[in-house]
Protein backbone atom coordinates (compact mmCIF):
# COMPACT_ATOMS: atom_id res chain seq x y z
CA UNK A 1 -38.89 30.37 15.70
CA UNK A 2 -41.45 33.08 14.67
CA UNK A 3 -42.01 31.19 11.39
CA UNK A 4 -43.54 27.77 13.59
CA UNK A 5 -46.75 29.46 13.06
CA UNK A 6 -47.04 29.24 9.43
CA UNK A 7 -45.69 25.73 9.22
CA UNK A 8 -48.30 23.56 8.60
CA UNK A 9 -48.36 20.25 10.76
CA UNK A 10 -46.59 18.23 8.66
CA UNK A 11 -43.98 20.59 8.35
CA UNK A 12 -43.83 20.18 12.30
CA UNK A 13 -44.31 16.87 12.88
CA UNK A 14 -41.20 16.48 10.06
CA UNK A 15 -39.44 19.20 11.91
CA UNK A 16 -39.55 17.35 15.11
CA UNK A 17 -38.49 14.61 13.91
CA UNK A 18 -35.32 15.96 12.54
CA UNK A 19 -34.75 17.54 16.07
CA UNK A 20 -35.06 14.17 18.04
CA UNK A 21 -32.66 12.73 15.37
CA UNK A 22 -30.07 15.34 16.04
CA UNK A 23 -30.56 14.84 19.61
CA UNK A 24 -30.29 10.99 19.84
CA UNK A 25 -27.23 11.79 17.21
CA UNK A 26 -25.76 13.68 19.65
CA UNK A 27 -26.12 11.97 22.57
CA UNK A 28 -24.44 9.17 19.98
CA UNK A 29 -26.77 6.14 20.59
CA UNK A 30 -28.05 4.26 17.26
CA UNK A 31 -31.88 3.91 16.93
CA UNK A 32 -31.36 -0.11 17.87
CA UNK A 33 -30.61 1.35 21.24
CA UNK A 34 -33.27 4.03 21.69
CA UNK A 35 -36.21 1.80 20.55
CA UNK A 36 -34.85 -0.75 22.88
CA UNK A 37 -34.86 1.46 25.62
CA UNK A 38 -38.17 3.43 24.95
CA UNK A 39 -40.35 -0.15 24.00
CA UNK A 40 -40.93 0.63 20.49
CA UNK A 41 -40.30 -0.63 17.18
CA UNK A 42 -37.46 0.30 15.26
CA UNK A 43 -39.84 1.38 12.67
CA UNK A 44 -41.79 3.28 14.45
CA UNK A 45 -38.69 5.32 15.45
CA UNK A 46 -38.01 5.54 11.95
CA UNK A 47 -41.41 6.59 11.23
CA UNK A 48 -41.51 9.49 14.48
CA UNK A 49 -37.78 10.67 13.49
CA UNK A 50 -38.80 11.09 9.37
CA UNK A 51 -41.95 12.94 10.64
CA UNK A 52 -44.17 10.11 8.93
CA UNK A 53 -46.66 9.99 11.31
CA UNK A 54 -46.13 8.66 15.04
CA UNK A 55 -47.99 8.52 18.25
CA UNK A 56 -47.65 10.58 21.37
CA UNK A 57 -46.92 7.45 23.66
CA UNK A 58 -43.75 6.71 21.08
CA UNK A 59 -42.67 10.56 21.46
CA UNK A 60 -42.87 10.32 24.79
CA UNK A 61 -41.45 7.24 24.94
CA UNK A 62 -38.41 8.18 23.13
CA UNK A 63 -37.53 11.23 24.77
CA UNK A 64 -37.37 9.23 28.22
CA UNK A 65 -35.23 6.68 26.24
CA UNK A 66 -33.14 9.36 25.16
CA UNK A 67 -33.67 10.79 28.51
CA UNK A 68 -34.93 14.33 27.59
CA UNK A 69 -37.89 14.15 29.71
CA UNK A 70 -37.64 17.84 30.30
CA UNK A 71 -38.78 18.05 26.51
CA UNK A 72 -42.30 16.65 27.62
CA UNK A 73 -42.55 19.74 30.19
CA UNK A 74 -41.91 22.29 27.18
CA UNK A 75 -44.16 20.79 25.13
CA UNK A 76 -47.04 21.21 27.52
CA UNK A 77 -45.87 23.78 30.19
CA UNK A 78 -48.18 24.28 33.42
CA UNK A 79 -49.80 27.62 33.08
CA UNK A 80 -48.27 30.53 35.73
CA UNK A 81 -49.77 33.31 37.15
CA UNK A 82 -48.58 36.53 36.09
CA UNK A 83 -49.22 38.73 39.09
CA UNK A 84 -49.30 42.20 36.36
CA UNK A 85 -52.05 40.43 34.55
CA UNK A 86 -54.05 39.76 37.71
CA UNK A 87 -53.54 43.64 38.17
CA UNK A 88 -55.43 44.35 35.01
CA UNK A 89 -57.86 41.79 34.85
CA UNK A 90 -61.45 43.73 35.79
CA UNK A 91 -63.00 42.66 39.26
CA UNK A 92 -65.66 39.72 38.84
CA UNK A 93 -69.04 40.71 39.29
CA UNK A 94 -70.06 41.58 43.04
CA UNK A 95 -73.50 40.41 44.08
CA UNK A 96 -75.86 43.56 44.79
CA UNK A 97 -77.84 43.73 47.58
CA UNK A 98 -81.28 45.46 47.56
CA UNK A 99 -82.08 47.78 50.41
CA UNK A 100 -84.44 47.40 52.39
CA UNK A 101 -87.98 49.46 51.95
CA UNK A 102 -89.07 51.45 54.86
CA UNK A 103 -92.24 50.78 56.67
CA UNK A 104 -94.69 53.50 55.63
CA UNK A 105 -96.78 54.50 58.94
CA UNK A 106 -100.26 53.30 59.41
């Protein structure tokens, strides 16, 4: 997994594609099936599963075809607060106040 960050994003995009393969493989449905479920071409199954270049609505759309929609959240996770970094994040700014000047005697 380390190595992800020196793959380049073909590399990734070819990787991915393998991955969905092996999942729709798995889950033994042919890609007739899938891009009749998802609303896609065959093709462009063909295209997203050799990592030839694809869109994000036909990822999408195949992993709720191959109903891995959990795959969506872990591509784009919502952020979480982590309470210990709250602990050392430095306090914002407070607004200073000035204090008042005493009235001098006449």
């Amino acid at each position: 997994m380390a190595d992800i960050v020196f793959k380049t994003a073909k590399e990734l995009q070819t990787d991915l594609g393998q991955r969905l393969r092996r999942l729709r493989l798995a889950r033994n449905i042919d890609q007739r099936t899938v891009a009749g479920k998802a609303g896609i071409s065959e093709k462009a199954l063909r295209n997203l599963e050799s990592g030839n270049g694809s869109t994000v609505e036909t990822l999408l759309r195949t992993l709720k075809a191959l109903g891995y929609t959990q795959g969506i959240e872990m591509l784009a996770p919502e952020p979480t607060i982590d309470p210990l970094a709250l602990l050392h994040r430095a306090k914002p700014p407070q607004r200073v106040r000035r204090t008042r000047k005493q009235k001098v005697g006449l």
